[in-house]
Structures are given as structure tokens and as C-alpha cells.
N, C-alpha and C. Protein backbone atom coordinates (compact mmCIF):
# COMPACT_ATOMS: atom_id res chain seq x y z
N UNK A 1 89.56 65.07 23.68
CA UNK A 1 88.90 65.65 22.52
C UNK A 1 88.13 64.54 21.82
N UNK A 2 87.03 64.86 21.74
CA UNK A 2 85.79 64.13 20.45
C UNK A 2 85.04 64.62 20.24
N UNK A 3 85.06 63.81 18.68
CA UNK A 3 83.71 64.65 17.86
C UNK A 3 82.03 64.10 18.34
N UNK A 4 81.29 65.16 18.60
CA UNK A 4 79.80 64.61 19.30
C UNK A 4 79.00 63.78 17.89
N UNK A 5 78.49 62.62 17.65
CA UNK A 5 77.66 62.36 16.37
C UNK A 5 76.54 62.47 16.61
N UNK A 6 76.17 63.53 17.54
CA UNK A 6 74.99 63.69 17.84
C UNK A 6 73.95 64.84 17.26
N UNK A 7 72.41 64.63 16.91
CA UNK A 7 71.70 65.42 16.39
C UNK A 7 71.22 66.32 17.45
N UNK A 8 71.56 66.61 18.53
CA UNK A 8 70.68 66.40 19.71
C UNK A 8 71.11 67.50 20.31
N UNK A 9 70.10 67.97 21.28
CA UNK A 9 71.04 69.27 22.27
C UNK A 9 71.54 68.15 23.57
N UNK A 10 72.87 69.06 23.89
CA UNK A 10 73.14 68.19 24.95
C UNK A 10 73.74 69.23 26.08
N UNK A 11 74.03 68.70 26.93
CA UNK A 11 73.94 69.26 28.71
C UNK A 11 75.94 69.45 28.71
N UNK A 12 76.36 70.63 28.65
CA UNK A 12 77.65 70.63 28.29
C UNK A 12 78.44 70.70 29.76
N UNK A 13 77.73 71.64 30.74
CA UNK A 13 77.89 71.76 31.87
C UNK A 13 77.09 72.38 32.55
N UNK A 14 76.57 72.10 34.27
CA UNK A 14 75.69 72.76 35.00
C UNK A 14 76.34 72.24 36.36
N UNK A 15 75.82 73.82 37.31
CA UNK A 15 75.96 73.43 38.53
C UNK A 15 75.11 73.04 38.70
N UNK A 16 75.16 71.51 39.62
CA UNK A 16 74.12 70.79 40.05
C UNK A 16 73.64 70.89 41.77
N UNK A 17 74.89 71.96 42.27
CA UNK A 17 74.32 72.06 43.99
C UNK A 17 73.65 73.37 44.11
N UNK A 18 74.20 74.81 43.53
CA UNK A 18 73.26 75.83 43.42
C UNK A 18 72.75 76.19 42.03
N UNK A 19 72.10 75.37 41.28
CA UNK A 19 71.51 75.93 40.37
C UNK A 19 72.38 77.21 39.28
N UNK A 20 73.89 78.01 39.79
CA UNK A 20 74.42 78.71 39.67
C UNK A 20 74.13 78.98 37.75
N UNK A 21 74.71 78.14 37.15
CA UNK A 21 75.21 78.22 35.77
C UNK A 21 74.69 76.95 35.11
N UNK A 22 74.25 77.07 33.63
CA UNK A 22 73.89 75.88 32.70
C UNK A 22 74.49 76.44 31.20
N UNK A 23 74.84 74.84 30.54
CA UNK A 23 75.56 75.29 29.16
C UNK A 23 75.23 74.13 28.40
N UNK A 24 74.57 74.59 27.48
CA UNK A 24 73.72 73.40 26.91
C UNK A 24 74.13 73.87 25.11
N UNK A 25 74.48 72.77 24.54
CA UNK A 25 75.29 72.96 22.98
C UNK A 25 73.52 72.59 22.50
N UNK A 26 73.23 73.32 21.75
CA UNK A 26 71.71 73.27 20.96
C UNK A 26 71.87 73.13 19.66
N UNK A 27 71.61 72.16 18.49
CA UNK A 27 71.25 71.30 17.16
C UNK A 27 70.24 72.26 16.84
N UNK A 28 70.59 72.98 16.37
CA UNK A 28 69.73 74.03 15.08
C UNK A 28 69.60 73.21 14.04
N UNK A 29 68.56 73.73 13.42
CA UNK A 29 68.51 73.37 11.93
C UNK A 29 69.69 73.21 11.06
N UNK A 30 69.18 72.84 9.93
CA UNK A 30 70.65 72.95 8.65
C UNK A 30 72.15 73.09 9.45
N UNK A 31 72.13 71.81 10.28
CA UNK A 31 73.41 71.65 10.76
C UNK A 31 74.36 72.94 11.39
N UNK A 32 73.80 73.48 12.00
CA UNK A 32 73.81 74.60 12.80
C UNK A 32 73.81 74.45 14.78
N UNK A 33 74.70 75.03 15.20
CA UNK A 33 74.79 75.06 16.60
C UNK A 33 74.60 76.12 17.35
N UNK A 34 73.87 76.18 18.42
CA UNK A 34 74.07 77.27 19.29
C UNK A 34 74.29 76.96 20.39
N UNK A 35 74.61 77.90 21.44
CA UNK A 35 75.62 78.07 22.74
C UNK A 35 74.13 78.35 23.76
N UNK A 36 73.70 77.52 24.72
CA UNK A 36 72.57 78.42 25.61
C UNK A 36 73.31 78.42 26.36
N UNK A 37 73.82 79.56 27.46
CA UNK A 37 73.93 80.05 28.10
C UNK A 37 72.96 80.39 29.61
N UNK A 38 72.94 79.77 30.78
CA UNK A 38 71.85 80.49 31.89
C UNK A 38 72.81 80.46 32.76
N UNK A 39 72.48 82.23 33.84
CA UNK A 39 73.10 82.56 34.68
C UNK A 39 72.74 84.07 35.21
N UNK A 40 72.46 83.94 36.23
CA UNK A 40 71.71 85.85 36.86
C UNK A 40 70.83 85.89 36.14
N UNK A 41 69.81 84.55 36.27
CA UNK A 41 68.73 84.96 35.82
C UNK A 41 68.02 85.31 34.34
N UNK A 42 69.41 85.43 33.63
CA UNK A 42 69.78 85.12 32.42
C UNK A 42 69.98 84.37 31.30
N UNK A 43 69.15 83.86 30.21
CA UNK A 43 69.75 83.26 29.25
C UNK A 43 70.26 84.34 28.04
N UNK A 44 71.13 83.76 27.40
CA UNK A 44 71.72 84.22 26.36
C UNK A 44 72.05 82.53 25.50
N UNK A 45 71.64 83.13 24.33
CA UNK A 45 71.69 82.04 23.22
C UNK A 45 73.25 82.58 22.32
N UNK A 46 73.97 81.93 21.92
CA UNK A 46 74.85 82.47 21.03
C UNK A 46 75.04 81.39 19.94
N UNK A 47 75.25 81.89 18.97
CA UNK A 47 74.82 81.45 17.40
C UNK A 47 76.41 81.83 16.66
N UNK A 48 77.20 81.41 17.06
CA UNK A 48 78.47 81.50 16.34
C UNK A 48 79.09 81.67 14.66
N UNK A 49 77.84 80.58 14.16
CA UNK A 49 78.32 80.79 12.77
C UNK A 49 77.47 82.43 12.18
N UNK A 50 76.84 82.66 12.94
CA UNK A 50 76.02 83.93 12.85
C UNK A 50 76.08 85.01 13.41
N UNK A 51 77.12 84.93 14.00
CA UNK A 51 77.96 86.17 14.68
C UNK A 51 77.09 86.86 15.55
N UNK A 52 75.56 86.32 16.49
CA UNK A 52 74.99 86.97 16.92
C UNK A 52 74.76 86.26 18.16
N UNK A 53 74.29 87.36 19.31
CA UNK A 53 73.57 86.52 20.26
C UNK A 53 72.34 87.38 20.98
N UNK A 54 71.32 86.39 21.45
CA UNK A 54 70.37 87.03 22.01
C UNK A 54 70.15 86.54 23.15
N UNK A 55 69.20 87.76 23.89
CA UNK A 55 69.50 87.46 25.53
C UNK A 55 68.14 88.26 25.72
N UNK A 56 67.51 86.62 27.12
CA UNK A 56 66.35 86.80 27.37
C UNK A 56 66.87 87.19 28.98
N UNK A 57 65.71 87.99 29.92
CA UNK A 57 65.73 88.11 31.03
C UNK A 57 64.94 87.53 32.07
N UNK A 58 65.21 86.76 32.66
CA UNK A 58 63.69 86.25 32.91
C UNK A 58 62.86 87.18 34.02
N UNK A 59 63.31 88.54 34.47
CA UNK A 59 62.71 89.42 35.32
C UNK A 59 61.92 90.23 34.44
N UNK A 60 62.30 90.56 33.36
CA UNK A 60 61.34 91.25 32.23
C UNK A 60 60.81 90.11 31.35
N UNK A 61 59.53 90.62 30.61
CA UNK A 61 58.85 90.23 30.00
C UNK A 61 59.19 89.83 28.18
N UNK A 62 59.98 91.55 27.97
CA UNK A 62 60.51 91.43 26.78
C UNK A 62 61.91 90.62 26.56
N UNK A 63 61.88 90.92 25.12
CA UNK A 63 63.48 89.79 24.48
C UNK A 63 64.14 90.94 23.77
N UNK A 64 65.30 91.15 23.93
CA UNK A 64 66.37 92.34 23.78
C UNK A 64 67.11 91.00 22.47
N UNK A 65 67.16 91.38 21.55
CA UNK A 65 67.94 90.50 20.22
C UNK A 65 69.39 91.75 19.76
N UNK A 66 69.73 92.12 20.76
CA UNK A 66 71.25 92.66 20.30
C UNK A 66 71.95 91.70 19.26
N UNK A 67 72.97 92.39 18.26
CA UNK A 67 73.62 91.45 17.71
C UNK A 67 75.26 92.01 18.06
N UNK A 68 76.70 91.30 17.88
CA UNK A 68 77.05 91.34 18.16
C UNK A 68 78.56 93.20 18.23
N UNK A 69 78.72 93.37 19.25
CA UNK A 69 79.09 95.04 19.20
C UNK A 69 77.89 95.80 20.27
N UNK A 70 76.87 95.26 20.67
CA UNK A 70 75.90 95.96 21.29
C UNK A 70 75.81 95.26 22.98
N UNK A 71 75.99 95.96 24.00
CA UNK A 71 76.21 95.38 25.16
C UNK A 71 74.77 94.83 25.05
N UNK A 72 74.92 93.93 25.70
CA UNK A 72 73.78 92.35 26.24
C UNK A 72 73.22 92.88 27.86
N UNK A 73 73.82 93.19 28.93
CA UNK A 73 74.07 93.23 30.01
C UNK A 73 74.90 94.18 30.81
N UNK A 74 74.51 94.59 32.21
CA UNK A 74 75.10 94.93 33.40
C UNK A 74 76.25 94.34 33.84
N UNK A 75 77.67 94.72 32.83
CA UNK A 75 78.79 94.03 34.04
C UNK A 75 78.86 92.59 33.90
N UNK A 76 77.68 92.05 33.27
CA UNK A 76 77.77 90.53 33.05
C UNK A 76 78.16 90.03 31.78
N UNK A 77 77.66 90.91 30.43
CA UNK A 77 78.28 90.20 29.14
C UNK A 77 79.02 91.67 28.14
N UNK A 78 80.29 90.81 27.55
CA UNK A 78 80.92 92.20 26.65
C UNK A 78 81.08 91.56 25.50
N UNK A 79 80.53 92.35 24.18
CA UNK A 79 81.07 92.05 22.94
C UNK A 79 81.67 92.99 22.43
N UNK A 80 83.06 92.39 22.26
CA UNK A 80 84.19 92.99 21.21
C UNK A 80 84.56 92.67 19.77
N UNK A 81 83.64 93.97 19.34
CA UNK A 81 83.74 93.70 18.12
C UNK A 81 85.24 93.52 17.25
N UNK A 82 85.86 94.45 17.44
CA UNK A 82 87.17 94.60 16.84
C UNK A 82 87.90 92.69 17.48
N UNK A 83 87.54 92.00 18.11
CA UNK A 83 87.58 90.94 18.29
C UNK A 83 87.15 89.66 18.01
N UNK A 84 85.87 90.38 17.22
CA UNK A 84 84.69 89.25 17.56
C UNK A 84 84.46 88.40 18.05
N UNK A 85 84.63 88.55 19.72
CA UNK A 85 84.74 88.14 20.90
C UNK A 85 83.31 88.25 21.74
N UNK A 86 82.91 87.65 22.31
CA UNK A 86 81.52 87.85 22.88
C UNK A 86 81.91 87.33 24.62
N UNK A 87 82.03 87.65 26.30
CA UNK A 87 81.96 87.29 27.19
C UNK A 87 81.12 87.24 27.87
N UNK A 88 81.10 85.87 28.33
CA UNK A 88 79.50 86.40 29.48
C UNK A 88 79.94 85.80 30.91
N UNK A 89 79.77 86.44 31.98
CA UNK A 89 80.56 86.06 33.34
C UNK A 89 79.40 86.71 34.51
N UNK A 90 79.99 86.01 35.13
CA UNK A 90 78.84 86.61 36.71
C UNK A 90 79.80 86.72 38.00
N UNK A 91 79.32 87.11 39.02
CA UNK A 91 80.17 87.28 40.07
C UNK A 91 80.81 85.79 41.07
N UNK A 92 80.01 84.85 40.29
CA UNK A 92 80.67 84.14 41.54
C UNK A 92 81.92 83.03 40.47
N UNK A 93 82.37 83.39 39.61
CA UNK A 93 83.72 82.97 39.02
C UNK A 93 83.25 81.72 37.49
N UNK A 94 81.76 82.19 37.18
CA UNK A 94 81.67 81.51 35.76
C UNK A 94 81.91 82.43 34.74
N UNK A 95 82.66 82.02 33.82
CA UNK A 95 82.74 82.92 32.36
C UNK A 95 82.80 81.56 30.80
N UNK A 96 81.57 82.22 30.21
CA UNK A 96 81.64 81.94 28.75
C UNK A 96 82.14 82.86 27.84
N UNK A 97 82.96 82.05 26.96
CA UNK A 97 83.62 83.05 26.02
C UNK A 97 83.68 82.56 24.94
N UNK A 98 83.20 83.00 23.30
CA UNK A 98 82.94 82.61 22.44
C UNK A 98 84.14 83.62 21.02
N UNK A 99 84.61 82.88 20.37
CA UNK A 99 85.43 83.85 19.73
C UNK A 99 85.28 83.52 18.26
N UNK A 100 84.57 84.45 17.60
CA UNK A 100 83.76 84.06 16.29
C UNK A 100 84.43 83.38 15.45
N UNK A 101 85.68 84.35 15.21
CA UNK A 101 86.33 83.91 13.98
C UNK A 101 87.22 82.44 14.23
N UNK A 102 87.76 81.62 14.93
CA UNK A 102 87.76 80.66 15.53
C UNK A 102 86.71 79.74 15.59
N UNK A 103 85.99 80.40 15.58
CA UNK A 103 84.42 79.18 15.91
C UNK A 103 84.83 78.54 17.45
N UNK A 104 85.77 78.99 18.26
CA UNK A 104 85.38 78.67 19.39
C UNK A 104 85.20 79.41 20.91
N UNK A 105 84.32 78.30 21.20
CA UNK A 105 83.98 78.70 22.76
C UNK A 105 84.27 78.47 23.98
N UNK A 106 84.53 78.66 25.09
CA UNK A 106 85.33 78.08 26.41
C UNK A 106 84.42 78.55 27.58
N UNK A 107 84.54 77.83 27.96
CA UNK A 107 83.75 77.64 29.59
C UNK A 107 84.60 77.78 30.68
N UNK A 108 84.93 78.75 31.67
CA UNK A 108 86.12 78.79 32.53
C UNK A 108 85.21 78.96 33.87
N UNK A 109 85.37 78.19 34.86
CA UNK A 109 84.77 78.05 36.10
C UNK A 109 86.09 78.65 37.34
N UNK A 110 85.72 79.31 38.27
CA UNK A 110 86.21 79.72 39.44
C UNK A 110 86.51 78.15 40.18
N UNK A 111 87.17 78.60 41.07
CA UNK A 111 87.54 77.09 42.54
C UNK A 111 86.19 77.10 42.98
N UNK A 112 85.33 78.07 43.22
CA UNK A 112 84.03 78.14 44.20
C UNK A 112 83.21 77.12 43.08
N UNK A 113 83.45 76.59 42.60
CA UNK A 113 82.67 75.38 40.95
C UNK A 113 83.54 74.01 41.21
N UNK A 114 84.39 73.64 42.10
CA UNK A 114 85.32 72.65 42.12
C UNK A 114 84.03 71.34 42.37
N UNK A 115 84.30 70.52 41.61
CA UNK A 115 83.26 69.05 42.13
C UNK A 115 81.74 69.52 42.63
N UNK A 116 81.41 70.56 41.97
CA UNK A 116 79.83 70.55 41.67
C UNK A 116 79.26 70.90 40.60
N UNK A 117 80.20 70.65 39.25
CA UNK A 117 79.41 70.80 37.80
C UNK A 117 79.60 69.46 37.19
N UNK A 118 78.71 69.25 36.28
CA UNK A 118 78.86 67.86 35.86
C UNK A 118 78.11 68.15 34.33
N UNK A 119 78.12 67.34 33.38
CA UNK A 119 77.78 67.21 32.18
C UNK A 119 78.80 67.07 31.24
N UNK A 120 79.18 66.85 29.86
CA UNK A 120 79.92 66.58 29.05
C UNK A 120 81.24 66.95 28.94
N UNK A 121 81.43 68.22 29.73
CA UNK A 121 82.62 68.49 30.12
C UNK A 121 83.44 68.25 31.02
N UNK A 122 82.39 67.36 32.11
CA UNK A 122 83.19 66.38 33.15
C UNK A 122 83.05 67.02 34.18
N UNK A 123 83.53 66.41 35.26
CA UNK A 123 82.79 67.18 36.67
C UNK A 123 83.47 67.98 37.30
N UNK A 124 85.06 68.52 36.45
CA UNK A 124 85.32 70.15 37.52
C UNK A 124 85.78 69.89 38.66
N UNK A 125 86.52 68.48 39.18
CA UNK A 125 87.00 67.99 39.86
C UNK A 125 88.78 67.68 40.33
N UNK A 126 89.12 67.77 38.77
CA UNK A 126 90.52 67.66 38.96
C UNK A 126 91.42 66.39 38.80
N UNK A 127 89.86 65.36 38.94
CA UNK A 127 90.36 63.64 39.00
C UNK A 127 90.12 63.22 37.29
N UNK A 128 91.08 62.71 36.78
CA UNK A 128 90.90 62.55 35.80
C UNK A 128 89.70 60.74 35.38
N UNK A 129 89.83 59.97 36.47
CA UNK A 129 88.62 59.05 36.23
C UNK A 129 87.64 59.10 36.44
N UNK A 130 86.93 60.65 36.48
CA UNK A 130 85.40 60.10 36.67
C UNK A 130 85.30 60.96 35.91
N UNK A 131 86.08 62.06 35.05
CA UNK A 131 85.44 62.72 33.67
C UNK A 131 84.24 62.06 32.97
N UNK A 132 84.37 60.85 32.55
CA UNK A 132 83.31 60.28 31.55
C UNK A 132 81.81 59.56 32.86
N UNK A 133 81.50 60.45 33.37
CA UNK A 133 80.11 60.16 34.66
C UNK A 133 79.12 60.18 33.76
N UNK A 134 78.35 59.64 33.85
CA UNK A 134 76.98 59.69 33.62
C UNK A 134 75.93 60.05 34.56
N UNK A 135 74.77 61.12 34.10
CA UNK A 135 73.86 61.45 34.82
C UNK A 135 73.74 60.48 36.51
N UNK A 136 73.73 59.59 36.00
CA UNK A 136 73.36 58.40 37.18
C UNK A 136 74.30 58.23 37.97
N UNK A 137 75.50 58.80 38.06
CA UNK A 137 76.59 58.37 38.42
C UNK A 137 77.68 57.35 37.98
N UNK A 138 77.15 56.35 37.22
CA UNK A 138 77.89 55.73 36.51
C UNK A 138 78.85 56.22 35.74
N UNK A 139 79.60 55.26 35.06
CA UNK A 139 81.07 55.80 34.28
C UNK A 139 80.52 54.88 33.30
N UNK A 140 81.24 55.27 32.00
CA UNK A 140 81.85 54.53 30.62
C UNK A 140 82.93 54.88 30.17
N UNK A 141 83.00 54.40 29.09
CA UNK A 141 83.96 54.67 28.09
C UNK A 141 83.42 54.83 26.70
N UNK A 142 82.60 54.65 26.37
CA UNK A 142 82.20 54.67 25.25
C UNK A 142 81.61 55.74 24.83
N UNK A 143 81.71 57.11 24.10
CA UNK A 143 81.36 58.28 23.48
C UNK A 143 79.73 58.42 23.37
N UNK A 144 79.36 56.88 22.19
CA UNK A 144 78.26 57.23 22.06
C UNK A 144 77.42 57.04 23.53
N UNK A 145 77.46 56.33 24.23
CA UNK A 145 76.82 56.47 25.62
C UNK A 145 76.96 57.48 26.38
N UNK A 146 77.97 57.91 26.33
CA UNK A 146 78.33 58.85 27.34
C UNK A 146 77.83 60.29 26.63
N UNK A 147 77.60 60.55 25.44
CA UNK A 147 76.44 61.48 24.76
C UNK A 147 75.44 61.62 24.50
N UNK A 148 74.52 60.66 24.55
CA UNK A 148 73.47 59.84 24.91
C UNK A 148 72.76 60.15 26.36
N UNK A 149 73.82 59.60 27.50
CA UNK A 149 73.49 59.97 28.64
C UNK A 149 73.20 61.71 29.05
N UNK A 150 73.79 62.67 28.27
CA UNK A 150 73.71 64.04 28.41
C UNK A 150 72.91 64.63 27.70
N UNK A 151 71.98 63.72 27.07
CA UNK A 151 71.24 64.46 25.87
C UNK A 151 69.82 65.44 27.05
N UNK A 152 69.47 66.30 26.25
CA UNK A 152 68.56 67.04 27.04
C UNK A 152 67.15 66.51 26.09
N UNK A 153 67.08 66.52 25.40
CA UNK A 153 65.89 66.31 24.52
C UNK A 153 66.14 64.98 23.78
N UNK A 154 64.54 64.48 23.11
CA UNK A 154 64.70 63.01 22.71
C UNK A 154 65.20 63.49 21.35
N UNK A 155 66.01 62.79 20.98
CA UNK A 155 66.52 62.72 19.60
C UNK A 155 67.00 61.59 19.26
N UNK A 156 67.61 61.20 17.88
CA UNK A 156 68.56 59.97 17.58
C UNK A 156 69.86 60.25 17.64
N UNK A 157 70.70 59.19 17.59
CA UNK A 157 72.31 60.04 17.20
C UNK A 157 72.18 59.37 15.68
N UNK A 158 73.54 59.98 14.85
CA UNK A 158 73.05 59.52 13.41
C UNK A 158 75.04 59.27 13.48
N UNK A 159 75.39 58.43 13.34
CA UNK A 159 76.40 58.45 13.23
C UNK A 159 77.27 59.13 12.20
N UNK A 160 78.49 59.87 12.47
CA UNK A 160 79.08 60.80 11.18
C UNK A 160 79.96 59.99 10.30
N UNK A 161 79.87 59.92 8.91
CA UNK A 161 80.25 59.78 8.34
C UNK A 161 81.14 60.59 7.56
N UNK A 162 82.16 61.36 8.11
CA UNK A 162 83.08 62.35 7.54
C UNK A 162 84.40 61.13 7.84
N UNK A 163 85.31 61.57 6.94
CA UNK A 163 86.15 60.71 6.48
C UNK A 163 87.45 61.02 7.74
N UNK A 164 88.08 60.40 8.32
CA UNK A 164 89.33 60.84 9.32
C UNK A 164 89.78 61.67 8.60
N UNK A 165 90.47 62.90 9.24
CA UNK A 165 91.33 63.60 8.84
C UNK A 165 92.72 63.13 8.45
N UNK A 166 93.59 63.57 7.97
CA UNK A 166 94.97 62.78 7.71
C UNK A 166 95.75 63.80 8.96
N UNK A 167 96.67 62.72 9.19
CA UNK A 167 97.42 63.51 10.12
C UNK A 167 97.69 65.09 9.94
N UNK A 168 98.12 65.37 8.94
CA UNK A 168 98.74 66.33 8.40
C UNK A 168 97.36 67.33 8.59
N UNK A 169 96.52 67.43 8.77
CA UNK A 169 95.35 68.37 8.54
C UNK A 169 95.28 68.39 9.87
N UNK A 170 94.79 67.40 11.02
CA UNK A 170 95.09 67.66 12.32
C UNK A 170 96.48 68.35 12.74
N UNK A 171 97.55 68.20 12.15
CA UNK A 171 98.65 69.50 12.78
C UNK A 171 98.35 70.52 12.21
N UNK A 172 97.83 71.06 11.19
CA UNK A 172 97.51 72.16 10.58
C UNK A 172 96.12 72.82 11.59
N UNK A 173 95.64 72.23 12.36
CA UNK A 173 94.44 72.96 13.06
C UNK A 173 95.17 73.15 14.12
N UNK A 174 96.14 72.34 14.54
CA UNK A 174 96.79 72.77 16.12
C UNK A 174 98.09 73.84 15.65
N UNK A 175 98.12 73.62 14.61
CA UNK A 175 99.25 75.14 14.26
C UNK A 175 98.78 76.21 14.11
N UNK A 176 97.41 76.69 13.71
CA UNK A 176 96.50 77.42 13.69
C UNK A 176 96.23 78.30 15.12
N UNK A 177 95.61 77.17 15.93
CA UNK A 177 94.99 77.34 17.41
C UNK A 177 96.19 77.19 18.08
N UNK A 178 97.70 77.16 17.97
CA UNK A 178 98.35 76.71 19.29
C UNK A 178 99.68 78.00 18.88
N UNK A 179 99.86 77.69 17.43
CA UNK A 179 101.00 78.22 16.87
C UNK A 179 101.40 79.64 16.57
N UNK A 180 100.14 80.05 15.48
CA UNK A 180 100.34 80.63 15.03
C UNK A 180 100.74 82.26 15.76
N UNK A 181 101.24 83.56 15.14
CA UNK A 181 101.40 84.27 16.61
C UNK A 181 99.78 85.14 16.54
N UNK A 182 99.28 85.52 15.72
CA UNK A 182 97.71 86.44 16.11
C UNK A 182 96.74 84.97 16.98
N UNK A 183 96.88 84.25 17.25
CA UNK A 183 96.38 83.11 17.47
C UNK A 183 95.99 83.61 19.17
N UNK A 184 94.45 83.46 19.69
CA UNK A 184 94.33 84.15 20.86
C UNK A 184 94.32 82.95 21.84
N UNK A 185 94.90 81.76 21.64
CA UNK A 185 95.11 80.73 22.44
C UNK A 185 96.86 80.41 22.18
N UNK A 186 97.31 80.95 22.11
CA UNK A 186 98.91 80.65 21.98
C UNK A 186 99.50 81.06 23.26
């Protein structure tokens, strides 16, 4: 786990042997994030603090701006509202899943994805030393490089200046997300 100090969109994960899937964390304005999403031909943008997502096709011309409760897709994306849950999956074993009220999102890859995705989330391999790869193949250790190396667009990083949490506030987020019982990761 780390925090990105980055202004920047960055390359979260992609298959790099069939083109299959891309997941790219996008730097909105006014400190704002969105989720791009590509897959079947598909992008879908998702905007979490905004409870919405939109989805381009690239076989049609037009842009379908569903918001969230309104199917996106064929079999490929479901939003549950009574959840505020948003999925987007394809047949060969990728699924994004975004869960509003949480503010979080998860990336779950099939075995048929084993050691051919790579980007910030590490390469889907199983080996825990070459997580931190760089585009080039190289390794680090160091965060800001290794976010840097994944950036998709030119930007700066600006380093964060938010104060450490105290311990006690970090167990309070993992009692939240781990503990609690309505908790959809427990």
C-alpha cells in the first residue's frame, strides 16, 4: 500500500501481449479522480466521487452518458444501485469493480492474465520481486520513480503534504474495510 503524490494520470494496469484490458487512474480537475476503463472495444470512464460513469463505444459514433442504475452494456457492465456498485467484466476473466460508497475500486484478473499485465499494480505474476518493474524492465524501490515511470501524460509530481495519520486512524480505516459486519470486503 502507497499513497500516489502524483498530479498525473497513470497506467494502473494493461495487458501488454493481447492488447486485452487497460486501467489508467486519471487527475481530474479540483483534485478529483477517475477510473478509465478499456475493454471489448470499450471505454468506460468512472468518476467515483460522482457516482457516475460514462461509456464510449468505439464501433458507434455516439457517447451513451448513463449515470449510475442505468445498464452501460451487453453482459459486460452492471450497476447496482441499491449497492452503489458499478461492474465491468468481459469474457476472457477481467473484472473492474468500483463501490461508491467506499470510494473503492478493484481490478480482478482471470489465470488466462498470469505474467502479461504490468503497470502500477505489478505484473500479475505471483513473484513478489519484480512487483515494483518499470516500463523498461527495470526495478526500484523508490515510489516516486516507480510513479513517474507509469505516468501516461507529462505532468509534475507535487509532493503531498498531508500530515501521517496516527496510528489509531489507520486501524479505524482497516476496521471499517476489514471489520466491520455490512463491510463488503470482510
Amino acid at each position: 500500500i502507497y499513497d500516489l503524490a502524483s498530479k498525473c494520470s497513470v497506467l494502473l494496469a494493461k495487458d501488454f501481449v493481447h492488447n486485452a484490458f487497460t486501467v489508467i487512474l486519471n487527475e481530474e480537475t479540483s483534485n478529483s479522480r477517475s477510473l478509465y476503463v478499456e475493454m471489448n472495444q470499450t471505454v468506460i470512464s468512472i468518476y467515483p466521487r460522482l457516482k457516475i460513469s460514462k461509456m464510449y463505444n468505439w464501433s458507434r459514433t455516439e457517447e451513451n452518458c448513463p449515470v449510475l442504475g442505468q445498464s452501460l452494456g451487453k453482459n459486460t457492465t452492471h450497476s447496482r444501485p441499491e449497492t452503489n456498485k458499478i461492474e465491468i467484466s468481459d469474457q476472457k476473466g477481467v473484472s473492474v469493480s468500483c463501490d461508491f460508497q467506499y470510494d473503492l475500486c478493484t481490478v480482478t484478473l482471470a489465470g488466462w492474465h498470469h505474467g502479461i499485465s504490468a503497470g502500477l499494480f505489478g505484473t500479475n505474476d505471483n513473484e513478489a520481486g519484480n512487483e515494483w518493474m518499470m516500463p523498461n524492465g527495470s526495478f526500484t524501490d523508490n515510489v516516486q520513480e516507480f510513479t513517474e515511470s507509469w505516468q501516461v501524460n507529462k505532468c509534475s509530481l507535487v509532493p503531498k503534504k498531508a500530515k501521517p495519520c496516527p496510528i489509531t486512524a489507520k486501524q479505524n480505516i482497516c476496521k471499517v474495510f476489514f471489520e466491520e459486519s455490512h463491510s463488503l470486503l470482510r
